[in-house]
PDB file of N, CA and C in Angstrom:
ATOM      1  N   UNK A   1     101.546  98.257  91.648  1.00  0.00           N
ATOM      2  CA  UNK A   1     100.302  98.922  91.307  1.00  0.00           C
ATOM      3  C   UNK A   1     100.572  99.950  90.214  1.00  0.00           C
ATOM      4  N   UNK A   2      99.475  99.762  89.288  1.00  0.00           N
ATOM      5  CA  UNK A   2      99.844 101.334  88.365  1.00  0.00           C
ATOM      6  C   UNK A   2      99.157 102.147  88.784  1.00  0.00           C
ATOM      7  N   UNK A   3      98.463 102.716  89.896  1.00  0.00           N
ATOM      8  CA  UNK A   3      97.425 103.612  90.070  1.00  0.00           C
ATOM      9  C   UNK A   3      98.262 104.708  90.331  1.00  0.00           C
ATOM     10  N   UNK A   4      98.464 106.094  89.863  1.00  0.00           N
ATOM     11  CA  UNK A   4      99.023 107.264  90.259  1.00  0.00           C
ATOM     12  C   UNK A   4      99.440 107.070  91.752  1.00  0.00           C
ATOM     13  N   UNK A   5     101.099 107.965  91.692  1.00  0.00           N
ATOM     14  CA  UNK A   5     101.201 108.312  93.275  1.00  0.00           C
ATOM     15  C   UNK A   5     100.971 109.458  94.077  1.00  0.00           C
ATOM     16  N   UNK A   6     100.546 109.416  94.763  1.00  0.00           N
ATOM     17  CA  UNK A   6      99.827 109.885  95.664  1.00  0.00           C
ATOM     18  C   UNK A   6     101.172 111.322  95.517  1.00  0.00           C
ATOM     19  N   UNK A   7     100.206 112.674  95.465  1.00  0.00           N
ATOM     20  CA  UNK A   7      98.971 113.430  95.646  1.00  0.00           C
ATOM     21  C   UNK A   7      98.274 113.556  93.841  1.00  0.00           C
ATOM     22  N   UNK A   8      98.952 112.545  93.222  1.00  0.00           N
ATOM     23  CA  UNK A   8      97.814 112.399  91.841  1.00  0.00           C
ATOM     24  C   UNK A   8      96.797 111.173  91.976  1.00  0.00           C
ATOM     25  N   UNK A   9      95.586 111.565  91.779  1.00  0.00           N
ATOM     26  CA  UNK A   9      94.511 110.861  91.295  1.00  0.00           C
ATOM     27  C   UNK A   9      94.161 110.434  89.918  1.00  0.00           C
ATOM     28  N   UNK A  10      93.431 109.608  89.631  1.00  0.00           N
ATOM     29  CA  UNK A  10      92.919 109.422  88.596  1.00  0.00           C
ATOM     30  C   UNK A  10      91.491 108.425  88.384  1.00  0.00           C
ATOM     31  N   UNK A  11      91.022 108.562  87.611  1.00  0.00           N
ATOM     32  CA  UNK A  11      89.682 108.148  87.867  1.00  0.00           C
ATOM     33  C   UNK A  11      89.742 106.695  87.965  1.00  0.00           C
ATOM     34  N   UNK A  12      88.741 105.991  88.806  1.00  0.00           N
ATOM     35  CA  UNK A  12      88.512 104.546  88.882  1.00  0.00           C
ATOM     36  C   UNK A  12      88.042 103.964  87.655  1.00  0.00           C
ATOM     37  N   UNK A  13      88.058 103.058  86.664  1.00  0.00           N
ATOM     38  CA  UNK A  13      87.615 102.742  85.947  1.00  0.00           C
ATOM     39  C   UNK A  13      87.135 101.170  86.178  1.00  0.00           C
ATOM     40  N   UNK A  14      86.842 100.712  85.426  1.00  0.00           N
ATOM     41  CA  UNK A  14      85.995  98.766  85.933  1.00  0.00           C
ATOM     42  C   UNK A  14      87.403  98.182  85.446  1.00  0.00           C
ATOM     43  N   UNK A  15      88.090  98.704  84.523  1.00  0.00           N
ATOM     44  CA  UNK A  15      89.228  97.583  83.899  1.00  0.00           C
ATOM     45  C   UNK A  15      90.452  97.755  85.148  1.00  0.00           C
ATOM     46  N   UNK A  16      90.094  98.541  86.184  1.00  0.00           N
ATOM     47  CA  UNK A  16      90.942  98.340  87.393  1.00  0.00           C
ATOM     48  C   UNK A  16      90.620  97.411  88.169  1.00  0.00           C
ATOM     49  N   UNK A  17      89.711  96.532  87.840  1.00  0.00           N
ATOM     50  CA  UNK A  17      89.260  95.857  88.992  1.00  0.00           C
ATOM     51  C   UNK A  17      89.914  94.589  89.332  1.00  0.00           C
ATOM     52  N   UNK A  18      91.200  93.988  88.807  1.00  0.00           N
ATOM     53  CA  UNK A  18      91.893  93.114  89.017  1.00  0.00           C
ATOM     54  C   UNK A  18      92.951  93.615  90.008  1.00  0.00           C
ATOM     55  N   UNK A  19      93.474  95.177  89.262  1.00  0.00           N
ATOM     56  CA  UNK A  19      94.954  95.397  90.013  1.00  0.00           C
ATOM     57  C   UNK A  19      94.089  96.198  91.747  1.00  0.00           C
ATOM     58  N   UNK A  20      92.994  96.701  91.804  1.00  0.00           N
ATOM     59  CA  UNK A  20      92.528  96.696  92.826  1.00  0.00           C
ATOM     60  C   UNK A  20      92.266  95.680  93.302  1.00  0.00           C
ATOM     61  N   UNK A  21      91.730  94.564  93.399  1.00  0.00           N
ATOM     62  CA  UNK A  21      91.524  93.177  94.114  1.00  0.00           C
ATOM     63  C   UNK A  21      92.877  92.819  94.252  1.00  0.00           C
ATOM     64  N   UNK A  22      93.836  92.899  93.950  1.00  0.00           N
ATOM     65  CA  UNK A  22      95.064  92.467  94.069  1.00  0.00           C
ATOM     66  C   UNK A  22      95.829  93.430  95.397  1.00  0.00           C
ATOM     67  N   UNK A  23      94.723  94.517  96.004  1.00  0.00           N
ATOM     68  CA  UNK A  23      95.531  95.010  97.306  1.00  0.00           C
ATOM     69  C   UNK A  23      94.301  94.484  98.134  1.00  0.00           C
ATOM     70  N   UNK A  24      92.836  94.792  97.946  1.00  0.00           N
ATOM     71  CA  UNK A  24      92.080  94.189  98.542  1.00  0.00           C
ATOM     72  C   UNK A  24      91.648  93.316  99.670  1.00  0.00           C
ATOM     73  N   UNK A  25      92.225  91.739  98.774  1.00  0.00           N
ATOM     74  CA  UNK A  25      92.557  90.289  98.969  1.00  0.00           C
ATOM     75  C   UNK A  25      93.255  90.559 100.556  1.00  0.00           C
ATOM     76  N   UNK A  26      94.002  91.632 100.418  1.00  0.00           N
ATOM     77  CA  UNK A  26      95.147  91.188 101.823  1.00  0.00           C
ATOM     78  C   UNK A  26      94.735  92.261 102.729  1.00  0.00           C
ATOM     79  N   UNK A  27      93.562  92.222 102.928  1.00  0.00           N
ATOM     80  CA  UNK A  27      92.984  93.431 103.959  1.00  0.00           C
ATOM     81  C   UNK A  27      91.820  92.129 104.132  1.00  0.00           C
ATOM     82  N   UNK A  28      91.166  92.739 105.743  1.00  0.00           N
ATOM     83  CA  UNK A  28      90.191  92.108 105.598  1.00  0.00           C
ATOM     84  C   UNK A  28      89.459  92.274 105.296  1.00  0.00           C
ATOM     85  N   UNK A  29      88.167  91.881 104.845  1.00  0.00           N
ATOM     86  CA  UNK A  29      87.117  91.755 104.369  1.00  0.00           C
ATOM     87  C   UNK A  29      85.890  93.216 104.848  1.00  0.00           C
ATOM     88  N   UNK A  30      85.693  94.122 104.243  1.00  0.00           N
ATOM     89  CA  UNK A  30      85.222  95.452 104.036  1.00  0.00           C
ATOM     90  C   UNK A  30      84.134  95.512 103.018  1.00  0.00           C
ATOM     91  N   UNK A  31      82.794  95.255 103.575  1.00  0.00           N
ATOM     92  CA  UNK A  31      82.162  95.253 102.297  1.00  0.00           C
ATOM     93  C   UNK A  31      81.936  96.756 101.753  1.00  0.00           C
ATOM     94  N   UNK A  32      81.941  97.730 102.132  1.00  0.00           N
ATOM     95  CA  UNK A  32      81.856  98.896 101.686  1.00  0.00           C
ATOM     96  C   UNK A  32      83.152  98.758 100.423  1.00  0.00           C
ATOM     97  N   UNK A  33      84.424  98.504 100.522  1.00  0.00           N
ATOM     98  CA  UNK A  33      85.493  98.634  99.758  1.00  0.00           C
ATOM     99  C   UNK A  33      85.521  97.543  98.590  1.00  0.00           C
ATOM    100  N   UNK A  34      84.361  96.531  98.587  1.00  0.00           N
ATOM    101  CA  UNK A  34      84.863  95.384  97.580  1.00  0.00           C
ATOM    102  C   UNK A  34      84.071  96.378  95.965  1.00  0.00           C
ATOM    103  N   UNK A  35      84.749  96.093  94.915  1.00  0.00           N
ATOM    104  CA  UNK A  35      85.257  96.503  93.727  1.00  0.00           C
ATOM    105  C   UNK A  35      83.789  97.190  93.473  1.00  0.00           C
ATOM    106  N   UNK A  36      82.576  96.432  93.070  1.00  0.00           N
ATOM    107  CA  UNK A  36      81.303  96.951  92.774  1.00  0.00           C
ATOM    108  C   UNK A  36      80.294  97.620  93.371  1.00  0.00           C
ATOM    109  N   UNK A  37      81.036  97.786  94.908  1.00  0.00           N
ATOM    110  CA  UNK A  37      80.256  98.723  96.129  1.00  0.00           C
ATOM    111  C   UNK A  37      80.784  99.813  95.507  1.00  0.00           C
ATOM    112  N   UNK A  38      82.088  99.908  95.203  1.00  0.00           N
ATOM    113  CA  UNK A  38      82.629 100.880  95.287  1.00  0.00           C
ATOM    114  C   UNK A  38      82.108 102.297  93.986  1.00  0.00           C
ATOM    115  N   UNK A  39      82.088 101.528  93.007  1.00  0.00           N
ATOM    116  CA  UNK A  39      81.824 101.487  91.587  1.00  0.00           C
ATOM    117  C   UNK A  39      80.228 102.287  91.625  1.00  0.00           C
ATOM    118  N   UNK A  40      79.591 101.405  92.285  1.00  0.00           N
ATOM    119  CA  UNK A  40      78.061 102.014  92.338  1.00  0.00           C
ATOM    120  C   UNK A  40      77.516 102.860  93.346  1.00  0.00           C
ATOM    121  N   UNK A  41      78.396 102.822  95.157  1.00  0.00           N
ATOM    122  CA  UNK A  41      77.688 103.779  95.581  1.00  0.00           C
ATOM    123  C   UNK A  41      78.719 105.087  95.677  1.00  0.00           C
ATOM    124  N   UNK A  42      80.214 104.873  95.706  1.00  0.00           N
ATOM    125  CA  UNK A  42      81.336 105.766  95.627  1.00  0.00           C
ATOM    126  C   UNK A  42      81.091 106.872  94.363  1.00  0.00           C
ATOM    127  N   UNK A  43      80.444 106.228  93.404  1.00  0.00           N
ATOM    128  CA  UNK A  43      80.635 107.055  91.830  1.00  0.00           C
ATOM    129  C   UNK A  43      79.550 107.589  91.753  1.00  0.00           C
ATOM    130  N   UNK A  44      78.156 107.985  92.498  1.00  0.00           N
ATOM    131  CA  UNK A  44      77.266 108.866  92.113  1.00  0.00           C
ATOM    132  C   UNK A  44      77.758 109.849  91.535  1.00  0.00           C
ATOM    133  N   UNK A  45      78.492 110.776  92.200  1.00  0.00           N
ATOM    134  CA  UNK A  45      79.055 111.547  90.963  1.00  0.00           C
ATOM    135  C   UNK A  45      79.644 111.788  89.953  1.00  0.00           C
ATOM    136  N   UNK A  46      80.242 110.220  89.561  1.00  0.00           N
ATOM    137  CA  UNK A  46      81.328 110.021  88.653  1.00  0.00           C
ATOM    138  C   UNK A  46      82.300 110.747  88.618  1.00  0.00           C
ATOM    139  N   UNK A  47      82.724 110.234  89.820  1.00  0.00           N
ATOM    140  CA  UNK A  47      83.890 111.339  90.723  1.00  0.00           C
ATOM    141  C   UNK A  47      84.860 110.852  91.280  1.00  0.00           C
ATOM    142  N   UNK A  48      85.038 109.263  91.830  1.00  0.00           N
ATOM    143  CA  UNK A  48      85.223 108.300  92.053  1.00  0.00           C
ATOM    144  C   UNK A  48      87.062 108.291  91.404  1.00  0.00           C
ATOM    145  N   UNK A  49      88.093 108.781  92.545  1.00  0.00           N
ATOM    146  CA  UNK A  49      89.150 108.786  92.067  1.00  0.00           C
ATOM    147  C   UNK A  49      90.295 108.033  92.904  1.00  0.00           C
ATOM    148  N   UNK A  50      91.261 107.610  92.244  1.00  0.00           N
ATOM    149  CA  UNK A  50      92.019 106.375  92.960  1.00  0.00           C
ATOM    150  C   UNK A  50      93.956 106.752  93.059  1.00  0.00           C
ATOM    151  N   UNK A  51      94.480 106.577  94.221  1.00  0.00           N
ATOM    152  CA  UNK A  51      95.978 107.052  94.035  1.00  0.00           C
ATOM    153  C   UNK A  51      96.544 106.206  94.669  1.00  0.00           C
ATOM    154  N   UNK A  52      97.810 106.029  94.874  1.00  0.00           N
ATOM    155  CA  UNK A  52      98.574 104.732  95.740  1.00  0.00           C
ATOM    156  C   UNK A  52      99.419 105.622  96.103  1.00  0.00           C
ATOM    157  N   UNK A  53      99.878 105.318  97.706  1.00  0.00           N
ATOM    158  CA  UNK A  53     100.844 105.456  98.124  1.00  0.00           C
ATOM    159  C   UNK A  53     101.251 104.872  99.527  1.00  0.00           C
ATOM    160  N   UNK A  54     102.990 104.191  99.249  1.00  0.00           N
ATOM    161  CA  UNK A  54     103.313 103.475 100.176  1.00  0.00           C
ATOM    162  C   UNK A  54     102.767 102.172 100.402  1.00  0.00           C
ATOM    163  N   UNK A  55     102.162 101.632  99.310  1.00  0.00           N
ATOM    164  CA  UNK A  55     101.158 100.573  99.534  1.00  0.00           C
ATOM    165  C   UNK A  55     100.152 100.599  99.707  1.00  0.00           C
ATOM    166  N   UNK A  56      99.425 101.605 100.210  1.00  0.00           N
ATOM    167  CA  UNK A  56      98.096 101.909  99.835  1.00  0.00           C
ATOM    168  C   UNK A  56      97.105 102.703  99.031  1.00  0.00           C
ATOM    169  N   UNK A  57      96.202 102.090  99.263  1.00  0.00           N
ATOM    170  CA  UNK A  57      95.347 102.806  97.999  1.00  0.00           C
ATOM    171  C   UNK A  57      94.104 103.876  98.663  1.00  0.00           C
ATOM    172  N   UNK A  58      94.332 104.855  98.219  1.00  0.00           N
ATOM    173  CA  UNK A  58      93.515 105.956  98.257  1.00  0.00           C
ATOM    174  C   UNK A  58      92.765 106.334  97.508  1.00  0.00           C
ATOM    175  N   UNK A  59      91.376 106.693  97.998  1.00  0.00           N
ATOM    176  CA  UNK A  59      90.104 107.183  97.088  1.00  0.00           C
ATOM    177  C   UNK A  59      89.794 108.694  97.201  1.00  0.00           C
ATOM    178  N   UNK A  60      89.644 108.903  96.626  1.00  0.00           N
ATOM    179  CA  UNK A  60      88.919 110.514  96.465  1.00  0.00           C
ATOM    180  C   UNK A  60      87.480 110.832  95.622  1.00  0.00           C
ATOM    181  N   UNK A  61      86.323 110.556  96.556  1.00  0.00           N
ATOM    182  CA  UNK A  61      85.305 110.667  96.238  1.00  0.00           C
ATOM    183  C   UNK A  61      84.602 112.149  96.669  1.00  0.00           C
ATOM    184  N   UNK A  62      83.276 112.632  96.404  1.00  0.00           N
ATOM    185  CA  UNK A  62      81.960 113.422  96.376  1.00  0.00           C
ATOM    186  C   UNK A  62      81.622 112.004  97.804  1.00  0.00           C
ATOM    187  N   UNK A  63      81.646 112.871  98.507  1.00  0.00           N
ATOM    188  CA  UNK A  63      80.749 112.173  99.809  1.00  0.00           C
ATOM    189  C   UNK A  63      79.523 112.111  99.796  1.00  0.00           C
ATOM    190  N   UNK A  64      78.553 111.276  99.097  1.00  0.00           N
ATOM    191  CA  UNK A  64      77.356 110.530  99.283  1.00  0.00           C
ATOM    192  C   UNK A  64      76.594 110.718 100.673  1.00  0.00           C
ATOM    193  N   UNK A  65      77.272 110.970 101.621  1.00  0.00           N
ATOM    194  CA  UNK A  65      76.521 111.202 102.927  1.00  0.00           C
ATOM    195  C   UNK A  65      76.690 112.246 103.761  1.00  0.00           C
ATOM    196  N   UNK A  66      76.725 113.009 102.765  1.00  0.00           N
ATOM    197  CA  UNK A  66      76.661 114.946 103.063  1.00  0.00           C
ATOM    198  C   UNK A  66      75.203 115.388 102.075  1.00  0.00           C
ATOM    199  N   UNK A  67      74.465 115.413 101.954  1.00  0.00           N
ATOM    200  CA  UNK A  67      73.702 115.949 101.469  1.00  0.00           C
ATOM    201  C   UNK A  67      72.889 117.085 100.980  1.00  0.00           C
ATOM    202  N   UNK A  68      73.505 117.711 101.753  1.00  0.00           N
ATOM    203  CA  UNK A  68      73.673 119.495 102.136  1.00  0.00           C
ATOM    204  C   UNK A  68      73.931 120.336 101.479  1.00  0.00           C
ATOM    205  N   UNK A  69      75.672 119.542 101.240  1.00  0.00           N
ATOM    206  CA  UNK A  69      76.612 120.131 100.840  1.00  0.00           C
ATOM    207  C   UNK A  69      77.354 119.047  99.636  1.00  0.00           C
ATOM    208  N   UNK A  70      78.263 119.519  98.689  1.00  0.00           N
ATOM    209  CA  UNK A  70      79.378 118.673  98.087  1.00  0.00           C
ATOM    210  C   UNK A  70      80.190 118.818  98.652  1.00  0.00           C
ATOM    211  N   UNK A  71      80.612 117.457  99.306  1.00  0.00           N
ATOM    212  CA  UNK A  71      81.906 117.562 100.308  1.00  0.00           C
ATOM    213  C   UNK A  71      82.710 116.289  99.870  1.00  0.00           C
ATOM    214  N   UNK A  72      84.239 116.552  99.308  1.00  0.00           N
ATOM    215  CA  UNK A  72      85.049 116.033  99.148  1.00  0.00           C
ATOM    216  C   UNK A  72      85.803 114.868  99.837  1.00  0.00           C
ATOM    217  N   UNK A  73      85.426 113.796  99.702  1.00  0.00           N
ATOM    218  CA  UNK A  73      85.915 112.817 100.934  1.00  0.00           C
ATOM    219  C   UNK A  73      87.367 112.135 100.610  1.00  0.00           C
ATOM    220  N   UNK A  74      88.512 111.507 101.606  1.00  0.00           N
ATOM    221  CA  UNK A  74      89.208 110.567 100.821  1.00  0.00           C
ATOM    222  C   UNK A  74      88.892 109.671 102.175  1.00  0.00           C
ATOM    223  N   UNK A  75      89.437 108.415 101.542  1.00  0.00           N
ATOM    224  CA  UNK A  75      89.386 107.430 102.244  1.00  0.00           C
ATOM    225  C   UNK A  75      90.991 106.371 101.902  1.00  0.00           C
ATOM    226  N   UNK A  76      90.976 105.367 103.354  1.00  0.00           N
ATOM    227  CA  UNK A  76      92.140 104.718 102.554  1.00  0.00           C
ATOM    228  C   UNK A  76      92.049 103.239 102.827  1.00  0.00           C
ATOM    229  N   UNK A  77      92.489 102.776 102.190  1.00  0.00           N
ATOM    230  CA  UNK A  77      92.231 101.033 102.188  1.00  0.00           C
ATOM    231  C   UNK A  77      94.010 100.382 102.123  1.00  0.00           C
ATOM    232  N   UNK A  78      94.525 100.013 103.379  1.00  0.00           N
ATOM    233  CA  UNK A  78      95.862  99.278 102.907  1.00  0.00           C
ATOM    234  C   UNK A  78      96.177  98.635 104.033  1.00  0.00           C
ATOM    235  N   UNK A  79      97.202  97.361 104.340  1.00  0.00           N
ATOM    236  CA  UNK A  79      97.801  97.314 105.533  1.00  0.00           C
ATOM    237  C   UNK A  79      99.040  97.022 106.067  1.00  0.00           C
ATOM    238  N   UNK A  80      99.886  98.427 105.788  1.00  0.00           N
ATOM    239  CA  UNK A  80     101.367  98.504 105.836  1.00  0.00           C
ATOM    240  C   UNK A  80     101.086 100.119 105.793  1.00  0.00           C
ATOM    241  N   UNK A  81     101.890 100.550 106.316  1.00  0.00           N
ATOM    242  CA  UNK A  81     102.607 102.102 105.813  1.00  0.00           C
ATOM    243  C   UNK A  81     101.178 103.242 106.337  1.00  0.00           C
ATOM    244  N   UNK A  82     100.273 102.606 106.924  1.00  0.00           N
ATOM    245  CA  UNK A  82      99.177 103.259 107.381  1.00  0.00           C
ATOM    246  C   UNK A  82      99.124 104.669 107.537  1.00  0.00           C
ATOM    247  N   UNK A  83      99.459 104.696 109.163  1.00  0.00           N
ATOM    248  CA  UNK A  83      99.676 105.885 109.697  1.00  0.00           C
ATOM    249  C   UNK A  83     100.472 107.285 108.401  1.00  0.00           C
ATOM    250  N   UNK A  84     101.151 106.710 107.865  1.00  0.00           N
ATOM    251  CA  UNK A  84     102.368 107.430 107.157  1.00  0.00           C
ATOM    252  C   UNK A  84     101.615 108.248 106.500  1.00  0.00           C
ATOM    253  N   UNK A  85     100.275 107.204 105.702  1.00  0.00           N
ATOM    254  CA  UNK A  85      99.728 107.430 104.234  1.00  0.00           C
ATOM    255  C   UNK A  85      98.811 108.507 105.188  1.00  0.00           C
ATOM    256  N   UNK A  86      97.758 108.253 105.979  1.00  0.00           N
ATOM    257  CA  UNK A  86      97.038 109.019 106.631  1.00  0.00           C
ATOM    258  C   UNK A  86      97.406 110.243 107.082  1.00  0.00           C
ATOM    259  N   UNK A  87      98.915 110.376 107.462  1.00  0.00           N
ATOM    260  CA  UNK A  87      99.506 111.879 107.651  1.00  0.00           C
ATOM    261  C   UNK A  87      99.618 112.460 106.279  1.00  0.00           C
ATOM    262  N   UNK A  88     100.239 111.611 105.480  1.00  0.00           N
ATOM    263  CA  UNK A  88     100.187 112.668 104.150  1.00  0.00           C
ATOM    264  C   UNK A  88      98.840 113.384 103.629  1.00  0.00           C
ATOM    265  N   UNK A  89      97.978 112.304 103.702  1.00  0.00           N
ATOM    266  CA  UNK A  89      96.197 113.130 103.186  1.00  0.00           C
ATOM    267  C   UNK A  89      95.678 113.975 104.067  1.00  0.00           C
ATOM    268  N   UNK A  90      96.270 114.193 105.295  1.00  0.00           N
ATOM    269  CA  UNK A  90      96.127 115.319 106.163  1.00  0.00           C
ATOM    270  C   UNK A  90      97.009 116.184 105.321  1.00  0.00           C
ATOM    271  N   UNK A  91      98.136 115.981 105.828  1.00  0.00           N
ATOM    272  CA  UNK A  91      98.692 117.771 105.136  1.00  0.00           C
ATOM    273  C   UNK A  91      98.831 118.048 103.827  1.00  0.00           C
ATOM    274  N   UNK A  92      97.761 117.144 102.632  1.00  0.00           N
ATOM    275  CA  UNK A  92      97.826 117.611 101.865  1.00  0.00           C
ATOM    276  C   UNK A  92      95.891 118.193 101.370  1.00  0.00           C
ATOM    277  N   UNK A  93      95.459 117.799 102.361  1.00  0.00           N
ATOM    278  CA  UNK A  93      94.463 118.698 102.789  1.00  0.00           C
ATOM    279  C   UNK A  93      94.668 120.260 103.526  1.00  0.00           C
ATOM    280  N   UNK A  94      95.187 120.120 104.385  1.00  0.00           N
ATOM    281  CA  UNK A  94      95.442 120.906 105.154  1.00  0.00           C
ATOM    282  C   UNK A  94      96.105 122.144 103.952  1.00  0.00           C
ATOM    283  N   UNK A  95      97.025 121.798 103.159  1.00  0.00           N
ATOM    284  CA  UNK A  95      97.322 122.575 102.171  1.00  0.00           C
ATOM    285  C   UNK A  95      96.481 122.898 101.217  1.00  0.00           C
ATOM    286  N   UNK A  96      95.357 122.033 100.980  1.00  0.00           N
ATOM    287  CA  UNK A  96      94.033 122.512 100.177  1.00  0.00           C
ATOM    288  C   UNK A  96      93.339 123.470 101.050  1.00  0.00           C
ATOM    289  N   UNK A  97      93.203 123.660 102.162  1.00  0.00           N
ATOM    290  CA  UNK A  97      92.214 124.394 103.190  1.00  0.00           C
ATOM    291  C   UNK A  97      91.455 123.279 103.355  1.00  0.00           C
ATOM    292  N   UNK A  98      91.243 122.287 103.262  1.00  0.00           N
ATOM    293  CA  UNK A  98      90.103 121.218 102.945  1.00  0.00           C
ATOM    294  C   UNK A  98      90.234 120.334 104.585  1.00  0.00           C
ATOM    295  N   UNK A  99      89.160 120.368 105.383  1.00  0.00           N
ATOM    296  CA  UNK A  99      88.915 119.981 106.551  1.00  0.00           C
ATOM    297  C   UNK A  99      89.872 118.284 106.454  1.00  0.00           C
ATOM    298  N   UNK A 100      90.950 118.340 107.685  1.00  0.00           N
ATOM    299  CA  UNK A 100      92.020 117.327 107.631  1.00  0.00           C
ATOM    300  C   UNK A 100      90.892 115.768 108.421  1.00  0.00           C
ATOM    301  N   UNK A 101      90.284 115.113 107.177  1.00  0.00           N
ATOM    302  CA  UNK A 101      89.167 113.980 107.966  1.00  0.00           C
ATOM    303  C   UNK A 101      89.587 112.691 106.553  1.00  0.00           C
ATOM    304  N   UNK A 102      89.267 111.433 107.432  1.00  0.00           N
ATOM    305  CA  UNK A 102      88.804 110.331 106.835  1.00  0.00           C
ATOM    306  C   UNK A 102      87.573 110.140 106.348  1.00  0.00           C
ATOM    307  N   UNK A 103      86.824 109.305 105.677  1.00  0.00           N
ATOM    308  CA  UNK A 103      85.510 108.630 106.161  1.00  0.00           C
ATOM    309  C   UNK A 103      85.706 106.981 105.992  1.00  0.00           C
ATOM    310  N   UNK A 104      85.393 106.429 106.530  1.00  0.00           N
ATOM    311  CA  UNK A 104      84.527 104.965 106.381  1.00  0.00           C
ATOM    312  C   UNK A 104      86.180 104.138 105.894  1.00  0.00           C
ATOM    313  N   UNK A 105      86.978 104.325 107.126  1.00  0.00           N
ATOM    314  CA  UNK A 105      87.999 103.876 107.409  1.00  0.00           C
ATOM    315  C   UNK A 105      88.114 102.357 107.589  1.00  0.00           C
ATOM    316  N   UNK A 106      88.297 101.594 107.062  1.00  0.00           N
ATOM    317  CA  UNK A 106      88.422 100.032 107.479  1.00  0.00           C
ATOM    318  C   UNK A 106      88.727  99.840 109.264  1.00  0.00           C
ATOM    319  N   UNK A 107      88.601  98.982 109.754  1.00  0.00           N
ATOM    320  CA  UNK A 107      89.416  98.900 111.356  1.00  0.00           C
ATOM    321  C   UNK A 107      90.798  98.220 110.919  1.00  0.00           C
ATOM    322  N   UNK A 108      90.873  97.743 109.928  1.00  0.00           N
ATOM    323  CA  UNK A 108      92.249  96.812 109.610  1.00  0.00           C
ATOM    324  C   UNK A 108      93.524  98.276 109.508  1.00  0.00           C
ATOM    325  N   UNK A 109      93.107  99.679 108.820  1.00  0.00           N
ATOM    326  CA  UNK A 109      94.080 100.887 108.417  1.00  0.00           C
ATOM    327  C   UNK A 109      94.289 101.069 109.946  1.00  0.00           C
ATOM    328  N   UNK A 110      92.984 101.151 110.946  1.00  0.00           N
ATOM    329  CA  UNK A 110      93.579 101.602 112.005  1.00  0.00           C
ATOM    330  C   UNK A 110      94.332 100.919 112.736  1.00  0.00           C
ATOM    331  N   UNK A 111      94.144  99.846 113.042  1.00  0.00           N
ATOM    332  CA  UNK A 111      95.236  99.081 113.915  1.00  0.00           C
ATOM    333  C   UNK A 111      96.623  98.766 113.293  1.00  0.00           C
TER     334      UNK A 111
END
């Protein structure tokens, strides 16, 4: 993958949309996560940011379903090295002050 390693982001762009389908493919099937969900409801803010680590791929979006508030979401999409990746975006929240949460977790990351 060329996507930054993790705790760097960088923005999602459309010309990623091969080397993202290329971790995708081997997860199951998530329609929230396929390439143009992501693109159109993830990027309202054009905020929409992408990192790898350990094999998976991590998002860092403007949470769409806070409305309230701007609240910083990550999420992770992979299936290997799970748990690992999920402790790191905790304590590197936790080192932001930034509430240690997922959202809209695949069931494939958790098991």
């Amino acid at each position: 993958m060329n996507f930054p390693l993790f705790p760097t982001f960088r923005k999602l762009v459309p010309e990623d949309r091969d080397e993202y389908l290329a971790v995708y493919k081997n997860v199951d099937p998530y329609s929230d996560f396929s390439f143009n969900n992501l693109i159109i409801w993830l990027d309202l803010e054009e905020d929409l940011e992408i990192s790898q680590y350990r094999g998976c791929i991590i998002l860092r979006f403007t949470n769409p379903f806070e409305h309230s508030r701007r609240e910083t979401a990550y999420t992770i999409m992979g299936y290997e090295n799970c748990l690992e990746v999920i402790e790191a975006i905790f304590a590197y929240q936790a080192q932001h002050s930034s509430p240690q949460k997922l959202i809209m977790v695949p069931e494939s990351v958790i098991s």
